[in-house]
C-alpha atoms as a PDB file:
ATOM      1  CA  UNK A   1      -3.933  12.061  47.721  1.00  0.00           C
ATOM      2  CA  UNK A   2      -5.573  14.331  49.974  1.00  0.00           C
ATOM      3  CA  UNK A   3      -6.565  15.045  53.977  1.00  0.00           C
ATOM      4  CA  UNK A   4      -9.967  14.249  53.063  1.00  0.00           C
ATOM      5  CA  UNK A   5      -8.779  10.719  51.652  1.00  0.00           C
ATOM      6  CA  UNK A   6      -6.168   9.754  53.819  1.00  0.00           C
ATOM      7  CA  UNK A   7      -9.186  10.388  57.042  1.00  0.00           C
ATOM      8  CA  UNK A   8     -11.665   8.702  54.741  1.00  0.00           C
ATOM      9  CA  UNK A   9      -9.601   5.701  55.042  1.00  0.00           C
ATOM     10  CA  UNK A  10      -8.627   5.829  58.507  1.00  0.00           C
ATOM     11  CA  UNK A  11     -12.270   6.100  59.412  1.00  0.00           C
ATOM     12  CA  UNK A  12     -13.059   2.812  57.566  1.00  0.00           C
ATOM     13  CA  UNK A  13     -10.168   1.327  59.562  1.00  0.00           C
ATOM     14  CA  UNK A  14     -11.663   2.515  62.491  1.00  0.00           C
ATOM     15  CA  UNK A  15     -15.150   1.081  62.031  1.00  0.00           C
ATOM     16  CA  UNK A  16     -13.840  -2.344  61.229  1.00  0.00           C
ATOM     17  CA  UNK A  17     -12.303  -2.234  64.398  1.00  0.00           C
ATOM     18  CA  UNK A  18     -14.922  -0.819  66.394  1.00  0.00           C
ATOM     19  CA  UNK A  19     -16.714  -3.856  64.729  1.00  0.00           C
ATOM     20  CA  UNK A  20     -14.276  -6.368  65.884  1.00  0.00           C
ATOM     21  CA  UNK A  21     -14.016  -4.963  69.324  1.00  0.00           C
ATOM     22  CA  UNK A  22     -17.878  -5.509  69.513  1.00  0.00           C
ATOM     23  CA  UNK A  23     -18.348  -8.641  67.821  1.00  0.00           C
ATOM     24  CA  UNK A  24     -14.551 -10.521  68.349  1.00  0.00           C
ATOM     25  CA  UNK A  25     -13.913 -12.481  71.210  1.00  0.00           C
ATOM     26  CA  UNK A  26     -10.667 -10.885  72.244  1.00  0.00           C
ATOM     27  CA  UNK A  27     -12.164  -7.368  71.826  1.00  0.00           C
ATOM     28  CA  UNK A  28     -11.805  -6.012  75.219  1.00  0.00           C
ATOM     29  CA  UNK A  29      -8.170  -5.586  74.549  1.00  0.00           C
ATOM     30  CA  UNK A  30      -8.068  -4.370  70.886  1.00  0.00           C
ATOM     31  CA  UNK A  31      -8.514  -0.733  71.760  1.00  0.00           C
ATOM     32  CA  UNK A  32      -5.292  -0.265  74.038  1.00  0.00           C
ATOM     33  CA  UNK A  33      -3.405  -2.434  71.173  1.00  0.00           C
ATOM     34  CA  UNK A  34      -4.630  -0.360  68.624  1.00  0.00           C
ATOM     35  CA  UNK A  35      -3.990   2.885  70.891  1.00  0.00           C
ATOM     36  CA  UNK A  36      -0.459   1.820  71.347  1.00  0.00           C
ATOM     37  CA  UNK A  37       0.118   1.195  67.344  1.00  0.00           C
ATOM     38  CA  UNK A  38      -1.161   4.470  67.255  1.00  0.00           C
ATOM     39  CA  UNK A  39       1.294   5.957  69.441  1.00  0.00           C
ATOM     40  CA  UNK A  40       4.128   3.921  67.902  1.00  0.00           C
ATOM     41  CA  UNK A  41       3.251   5.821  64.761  1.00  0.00           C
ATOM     42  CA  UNK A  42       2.364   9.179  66.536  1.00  0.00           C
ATOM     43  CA  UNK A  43       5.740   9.281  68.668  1.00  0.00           C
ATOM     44  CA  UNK A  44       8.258   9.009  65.371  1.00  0.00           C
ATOM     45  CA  UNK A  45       6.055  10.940  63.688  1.00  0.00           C
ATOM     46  CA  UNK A  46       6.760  13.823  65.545  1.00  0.00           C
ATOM     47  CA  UNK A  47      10.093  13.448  65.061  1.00  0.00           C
ATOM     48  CA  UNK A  48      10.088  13.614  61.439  1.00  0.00           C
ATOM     49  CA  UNK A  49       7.837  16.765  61.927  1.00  0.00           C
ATOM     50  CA  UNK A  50      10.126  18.411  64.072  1.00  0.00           C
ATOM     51  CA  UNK A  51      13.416  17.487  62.631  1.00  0.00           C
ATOM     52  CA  UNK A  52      11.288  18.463  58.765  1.00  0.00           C
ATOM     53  CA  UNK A  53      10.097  21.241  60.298  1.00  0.00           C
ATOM     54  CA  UNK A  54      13.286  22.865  61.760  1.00  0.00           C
ATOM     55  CA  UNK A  55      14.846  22.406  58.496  1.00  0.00           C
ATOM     56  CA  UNK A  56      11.905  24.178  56.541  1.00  0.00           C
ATOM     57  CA  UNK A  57      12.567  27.401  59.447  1.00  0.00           C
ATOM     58  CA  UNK A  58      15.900  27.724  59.439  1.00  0.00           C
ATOM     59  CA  UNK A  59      17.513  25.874  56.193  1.00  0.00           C
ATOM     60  CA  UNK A  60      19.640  23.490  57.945  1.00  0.00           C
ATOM     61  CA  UNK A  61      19.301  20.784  60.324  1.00  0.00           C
ATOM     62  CA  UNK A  62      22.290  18.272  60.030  1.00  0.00           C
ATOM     63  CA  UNK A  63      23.766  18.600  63.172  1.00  0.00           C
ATOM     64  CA  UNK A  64      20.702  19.160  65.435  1.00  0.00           C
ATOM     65  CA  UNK A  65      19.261  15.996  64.197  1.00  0.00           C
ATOM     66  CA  UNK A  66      21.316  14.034  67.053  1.00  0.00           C
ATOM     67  CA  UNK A  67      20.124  16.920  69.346  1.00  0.00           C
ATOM     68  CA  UNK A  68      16.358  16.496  68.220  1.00  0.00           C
ATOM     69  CA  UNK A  69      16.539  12.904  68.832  1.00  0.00           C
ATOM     70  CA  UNK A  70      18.534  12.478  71.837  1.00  0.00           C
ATOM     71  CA  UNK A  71      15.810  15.032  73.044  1.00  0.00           C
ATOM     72  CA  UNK A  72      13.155  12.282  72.775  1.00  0.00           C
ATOM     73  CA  UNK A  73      15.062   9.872  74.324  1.00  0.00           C
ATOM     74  CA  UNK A  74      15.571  12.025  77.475  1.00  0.00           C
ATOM     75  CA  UNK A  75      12.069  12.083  77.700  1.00  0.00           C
ATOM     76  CA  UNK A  76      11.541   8.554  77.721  1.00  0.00           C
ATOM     77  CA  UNK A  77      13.237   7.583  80.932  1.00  0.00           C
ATOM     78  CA  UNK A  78      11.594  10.010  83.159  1.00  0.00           C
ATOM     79  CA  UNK A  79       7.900   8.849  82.162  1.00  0.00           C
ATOM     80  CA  UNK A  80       8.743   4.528  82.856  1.00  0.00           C
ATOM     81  CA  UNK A  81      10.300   4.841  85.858  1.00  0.00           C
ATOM     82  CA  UNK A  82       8.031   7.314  87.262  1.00  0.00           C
ATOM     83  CA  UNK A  83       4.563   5.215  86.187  1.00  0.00           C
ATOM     84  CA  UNK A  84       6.244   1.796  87.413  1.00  0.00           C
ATOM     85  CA  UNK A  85       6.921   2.957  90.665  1.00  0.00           C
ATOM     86  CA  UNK A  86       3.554   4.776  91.027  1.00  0.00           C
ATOM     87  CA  UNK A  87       1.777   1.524  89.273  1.00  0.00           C
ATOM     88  CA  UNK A  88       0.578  -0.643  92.559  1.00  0.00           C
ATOM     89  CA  UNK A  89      -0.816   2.311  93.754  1.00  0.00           C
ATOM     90  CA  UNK A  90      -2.651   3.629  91.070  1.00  0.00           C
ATOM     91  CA  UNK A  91      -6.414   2.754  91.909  1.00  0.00           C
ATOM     92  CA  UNK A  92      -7.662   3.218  88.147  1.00  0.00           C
ATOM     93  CA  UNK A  93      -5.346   3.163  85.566  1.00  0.00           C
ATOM     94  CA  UNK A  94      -8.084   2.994  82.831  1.00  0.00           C
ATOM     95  CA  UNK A  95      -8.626   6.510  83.465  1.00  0.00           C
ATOM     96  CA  UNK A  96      -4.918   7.426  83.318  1.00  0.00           C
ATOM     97  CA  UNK A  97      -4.571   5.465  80.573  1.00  0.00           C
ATOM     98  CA  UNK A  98      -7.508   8.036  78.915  1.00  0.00           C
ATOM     99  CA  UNK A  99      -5.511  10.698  80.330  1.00  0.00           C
ATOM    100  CA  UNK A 100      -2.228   9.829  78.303  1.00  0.00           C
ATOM    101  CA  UNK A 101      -3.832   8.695  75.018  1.00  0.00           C
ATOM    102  CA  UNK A 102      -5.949  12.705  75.140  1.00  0.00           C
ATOM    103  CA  UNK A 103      -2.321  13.956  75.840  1.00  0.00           C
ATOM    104  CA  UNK A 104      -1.301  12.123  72.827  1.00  0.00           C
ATOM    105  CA  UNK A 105      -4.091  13.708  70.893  1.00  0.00           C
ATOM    106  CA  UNK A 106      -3.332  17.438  71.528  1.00  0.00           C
ATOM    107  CA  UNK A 107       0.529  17.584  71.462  1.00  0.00           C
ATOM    108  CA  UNK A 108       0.565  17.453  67.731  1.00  0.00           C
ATOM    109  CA  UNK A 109      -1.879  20.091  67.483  1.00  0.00           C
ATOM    110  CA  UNK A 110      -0.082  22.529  69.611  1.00  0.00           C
ATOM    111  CA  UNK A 111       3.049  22.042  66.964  1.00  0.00           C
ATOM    112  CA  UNK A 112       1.867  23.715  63.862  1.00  0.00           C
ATOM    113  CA  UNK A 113       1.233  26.684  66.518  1.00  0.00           C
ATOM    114  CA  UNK A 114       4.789  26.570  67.485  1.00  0.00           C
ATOM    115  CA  UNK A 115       5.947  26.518  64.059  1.00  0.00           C
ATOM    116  CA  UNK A 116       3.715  29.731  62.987  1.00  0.00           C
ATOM    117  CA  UNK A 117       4.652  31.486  65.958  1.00  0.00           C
ATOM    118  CA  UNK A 118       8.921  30.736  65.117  1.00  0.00           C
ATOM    119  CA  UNK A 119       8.290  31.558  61.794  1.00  0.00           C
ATOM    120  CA  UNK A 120       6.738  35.185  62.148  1.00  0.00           C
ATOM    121  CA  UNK A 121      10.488  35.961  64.417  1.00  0.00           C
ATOM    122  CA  UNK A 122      12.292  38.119  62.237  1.00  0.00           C
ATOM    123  CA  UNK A 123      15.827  39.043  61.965  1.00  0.00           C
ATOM    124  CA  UNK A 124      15.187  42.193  64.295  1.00  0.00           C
ATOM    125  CA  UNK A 125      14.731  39.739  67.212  1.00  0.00           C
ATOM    126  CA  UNK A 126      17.998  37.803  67.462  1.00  0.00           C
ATOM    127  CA  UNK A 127      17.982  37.105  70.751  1.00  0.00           C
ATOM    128  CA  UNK A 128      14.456  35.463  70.656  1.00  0.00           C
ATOM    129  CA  UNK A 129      15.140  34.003  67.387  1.00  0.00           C
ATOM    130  CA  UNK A 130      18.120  32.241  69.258  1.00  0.00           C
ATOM    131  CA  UNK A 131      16.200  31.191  71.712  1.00  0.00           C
ATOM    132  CA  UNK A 132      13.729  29.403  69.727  1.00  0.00           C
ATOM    133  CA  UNK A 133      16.154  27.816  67.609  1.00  0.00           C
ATOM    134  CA  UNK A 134      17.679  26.047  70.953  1.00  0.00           C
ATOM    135  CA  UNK A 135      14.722  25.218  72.734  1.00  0.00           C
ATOM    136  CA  UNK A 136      13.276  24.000  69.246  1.00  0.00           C
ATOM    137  CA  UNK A 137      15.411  20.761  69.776  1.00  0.00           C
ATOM    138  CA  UNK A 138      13.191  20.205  72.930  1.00  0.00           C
ATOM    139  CA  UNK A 139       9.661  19.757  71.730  1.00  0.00           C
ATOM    140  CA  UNK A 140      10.341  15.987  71.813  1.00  0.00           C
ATOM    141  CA  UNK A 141      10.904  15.721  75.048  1.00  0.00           C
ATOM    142  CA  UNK A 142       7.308  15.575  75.827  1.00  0.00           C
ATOM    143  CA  UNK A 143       6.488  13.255  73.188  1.00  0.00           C
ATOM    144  CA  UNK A 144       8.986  11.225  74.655  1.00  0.00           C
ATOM    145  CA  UNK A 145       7.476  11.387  78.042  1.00  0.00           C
ATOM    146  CA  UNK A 146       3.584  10.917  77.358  1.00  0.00           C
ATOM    147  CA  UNK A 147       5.070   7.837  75.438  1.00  0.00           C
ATOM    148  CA  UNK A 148       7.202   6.132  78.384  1.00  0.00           C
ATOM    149  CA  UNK A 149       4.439   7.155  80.858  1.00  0.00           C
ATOM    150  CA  UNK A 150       1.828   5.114  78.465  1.00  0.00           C
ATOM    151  CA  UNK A 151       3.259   2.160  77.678  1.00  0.00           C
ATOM    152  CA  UNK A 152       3.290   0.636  81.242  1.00  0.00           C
ATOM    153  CA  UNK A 153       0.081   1.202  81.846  1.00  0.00           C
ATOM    154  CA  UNK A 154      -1.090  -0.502  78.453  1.00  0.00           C
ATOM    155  CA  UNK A 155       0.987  -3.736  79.571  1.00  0.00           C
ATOM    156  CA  UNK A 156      -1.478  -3.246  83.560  1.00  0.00           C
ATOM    157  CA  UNK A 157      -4.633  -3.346  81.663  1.00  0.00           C
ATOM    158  CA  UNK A 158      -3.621  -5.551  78.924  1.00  0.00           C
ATOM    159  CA  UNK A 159      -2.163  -8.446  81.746  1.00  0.00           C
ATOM    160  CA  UNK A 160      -5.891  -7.832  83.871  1.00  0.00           C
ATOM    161  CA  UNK A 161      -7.054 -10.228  80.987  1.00  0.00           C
ATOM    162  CA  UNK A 162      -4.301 -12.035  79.939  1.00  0.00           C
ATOM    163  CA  UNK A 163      -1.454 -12.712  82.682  1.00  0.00           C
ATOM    164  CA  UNK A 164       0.690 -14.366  80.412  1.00  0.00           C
ATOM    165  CA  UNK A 165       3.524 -11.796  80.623  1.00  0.00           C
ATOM    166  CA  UNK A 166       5.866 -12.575  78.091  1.00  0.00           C
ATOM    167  CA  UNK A 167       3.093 -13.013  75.395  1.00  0.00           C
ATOM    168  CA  UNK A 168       1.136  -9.770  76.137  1.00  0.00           C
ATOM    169  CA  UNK A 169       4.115  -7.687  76.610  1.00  0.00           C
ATOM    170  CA  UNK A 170       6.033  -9.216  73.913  1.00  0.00           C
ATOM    171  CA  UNK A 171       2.570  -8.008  71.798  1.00  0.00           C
ATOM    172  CA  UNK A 172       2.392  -4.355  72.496  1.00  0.00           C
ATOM    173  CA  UNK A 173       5.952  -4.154  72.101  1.00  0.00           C
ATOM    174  CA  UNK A 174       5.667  -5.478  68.567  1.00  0.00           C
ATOM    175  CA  UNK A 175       3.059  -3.172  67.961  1.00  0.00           C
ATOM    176  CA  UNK A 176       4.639  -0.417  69.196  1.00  0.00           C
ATOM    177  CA  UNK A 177       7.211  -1.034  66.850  1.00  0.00           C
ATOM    178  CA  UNK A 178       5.174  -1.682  63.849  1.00  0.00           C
ATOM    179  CA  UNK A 179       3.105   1.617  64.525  1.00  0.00           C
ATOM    180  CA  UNK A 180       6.760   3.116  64.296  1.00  0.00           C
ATOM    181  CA  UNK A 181       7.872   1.460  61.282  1.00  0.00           C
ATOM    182  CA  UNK A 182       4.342   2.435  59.414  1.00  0.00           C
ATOM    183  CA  UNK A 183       4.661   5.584  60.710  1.00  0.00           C
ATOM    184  CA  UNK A 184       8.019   6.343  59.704  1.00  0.00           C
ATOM    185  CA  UNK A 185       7.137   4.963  55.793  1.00  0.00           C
ATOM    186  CA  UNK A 186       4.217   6.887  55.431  1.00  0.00           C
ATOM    187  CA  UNK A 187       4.653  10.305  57.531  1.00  0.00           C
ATOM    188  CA  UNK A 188       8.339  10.662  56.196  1.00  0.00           C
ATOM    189  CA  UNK A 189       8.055   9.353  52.488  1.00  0.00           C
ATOM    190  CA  UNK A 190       4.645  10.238  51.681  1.00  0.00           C
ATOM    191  CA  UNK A 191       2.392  12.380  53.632  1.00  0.00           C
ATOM    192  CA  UNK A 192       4.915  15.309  54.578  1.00  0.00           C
ATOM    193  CA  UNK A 193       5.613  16.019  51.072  1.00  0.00           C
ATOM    194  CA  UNK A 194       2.417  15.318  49.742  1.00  0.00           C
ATOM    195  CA  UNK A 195      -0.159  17.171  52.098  1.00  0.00           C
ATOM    196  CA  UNK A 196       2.539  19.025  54.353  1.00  0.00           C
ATOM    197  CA  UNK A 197       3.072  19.283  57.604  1.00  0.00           C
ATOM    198  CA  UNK A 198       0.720  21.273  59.304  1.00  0.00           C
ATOM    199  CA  UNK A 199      -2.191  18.452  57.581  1.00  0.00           C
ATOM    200  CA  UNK A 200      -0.026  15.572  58.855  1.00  0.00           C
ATOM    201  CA  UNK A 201       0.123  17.268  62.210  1.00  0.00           C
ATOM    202  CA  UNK A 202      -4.050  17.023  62.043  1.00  0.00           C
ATOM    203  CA  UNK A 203      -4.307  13.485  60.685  1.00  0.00           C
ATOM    204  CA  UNK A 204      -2.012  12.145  63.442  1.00  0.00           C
ATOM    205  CA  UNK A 205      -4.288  14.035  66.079  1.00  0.00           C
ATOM    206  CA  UNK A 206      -7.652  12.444  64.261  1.00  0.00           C
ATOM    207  CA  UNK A 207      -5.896   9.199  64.153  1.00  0.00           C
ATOM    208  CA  UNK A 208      -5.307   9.296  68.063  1.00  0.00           C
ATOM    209  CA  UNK A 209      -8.919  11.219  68.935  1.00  0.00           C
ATOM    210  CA  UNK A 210     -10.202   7.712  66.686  1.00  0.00           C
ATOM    211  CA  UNK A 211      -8.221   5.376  69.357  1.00  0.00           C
ATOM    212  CA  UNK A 212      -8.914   7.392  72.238  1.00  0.00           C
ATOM    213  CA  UNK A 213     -12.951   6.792  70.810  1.00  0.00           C
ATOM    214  CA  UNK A 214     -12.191   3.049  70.557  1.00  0.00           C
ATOM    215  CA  UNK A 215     -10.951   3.372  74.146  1.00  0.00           C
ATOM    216  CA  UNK A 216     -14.353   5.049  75.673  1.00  0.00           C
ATOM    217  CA  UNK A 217     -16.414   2.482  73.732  1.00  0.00           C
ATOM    218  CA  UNK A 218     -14.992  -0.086  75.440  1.00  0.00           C
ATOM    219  CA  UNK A 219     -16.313  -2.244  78.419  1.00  0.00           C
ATOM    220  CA  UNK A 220     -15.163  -1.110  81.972  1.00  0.00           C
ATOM    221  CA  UNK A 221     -12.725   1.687  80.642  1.00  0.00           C
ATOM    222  CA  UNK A 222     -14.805   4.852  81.520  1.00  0.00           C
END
């Protein structure tokens, strides 16, 4: 198992769906579906990465794993409330919904950066090295927030086509959470320790620039 593999396969994945959106009948709404899987898996993702990756820099990580992910969830809140009060007059949320899912695709680029950077500190900087260390615990915060700013707008463009509420919301949800569960298998159990983190940081990014592709290929979103 390699980076070459694991995007060999995603690819495939990618043209069968690129195939469906063209060809299926309900294909208009595939690519924000598929986006928001992808984020499902992207967003705990980079919690593993962080909480793996602060225990790789400094050799412990017990009790800032509560820290780490309370972090996320503080970034959450901010992003819903602040997109569902700005939602009615938002004149084209196709194009902030492009917006969020290219956000989605840089963040976890911009981590193995971080990482180098914190790991070339020495000792002779304490104070710095401090620093780091406390606003390490942070870095989710904007995962947290592109997340909670995204989903909303999915469940706007998603309802444009289907205003059955309970049955498109209920949808993304569910595959929100099943991005999150794959995620969670794979990144945590498999690809971390297998390619490392810096490569997983790369395929998650590829896997998002793939759904943000899907997104521009489809009808009436550009």
């Amino acid at each position: 198992i390699n980076l070459k593999f694991i995007i060999l396969i995603t690819c495939v994945l990618f043209l069968a769906a690129l195939l469906i959106q063209r060809f299926g009948r309900k294909g208009e709404r595939l690519p924000v579906i598929i986006s928001i899987g992808t984020t499902g898996m992207s967003e705990i993702s980079f919690q593993i990465i962080v909480i793996l990756a602060f225990q790789f820099l400094y050799g412990y990580v017990y009790y800032k794993i509560g820290l780490i992910l309370t972090s996320f969830m503080i970034g959450l809140p901010p992003g819903r409330p602040r997109i569902n009060r700005a939602l009615k007059k938002i004149k084209n949320e196709k194009a902030l919904y492009l917006k969020t899912q290219t956000a989605i695709c840089i963040y976890p680029l911009i981590l193995p950066l971080i990482f180098h950077y914190i790991s070339k500190v020495g000792p002779e900087k304490e104070v710095l090295a401090r620093v780091l260390e406390s606003g390490f615990v942070t870095l989710p915060v904007i995962a947290g927030f592109i997340g909670g700013f995204q989903f909303p707008l999915a469940n706007k463009i998603c309802l444009a086509s289907d205003a059955n509420v309970s049955k498109t919301t209920g949808l993304l949800y569910g595959i929100d959470l099943l991005g999150s569960c794959v995620g969670a298998l794979i990144i945590g159990s498999l690809l971390v320790p297998v390619i490392g983190v810096t490569q997983v940081c790369f395929f998650v990014a590829f896997t998002n620039f793939l759904a943000l592709a899907l997104l521009f290929f489809q009808k009436n979103m550009v």
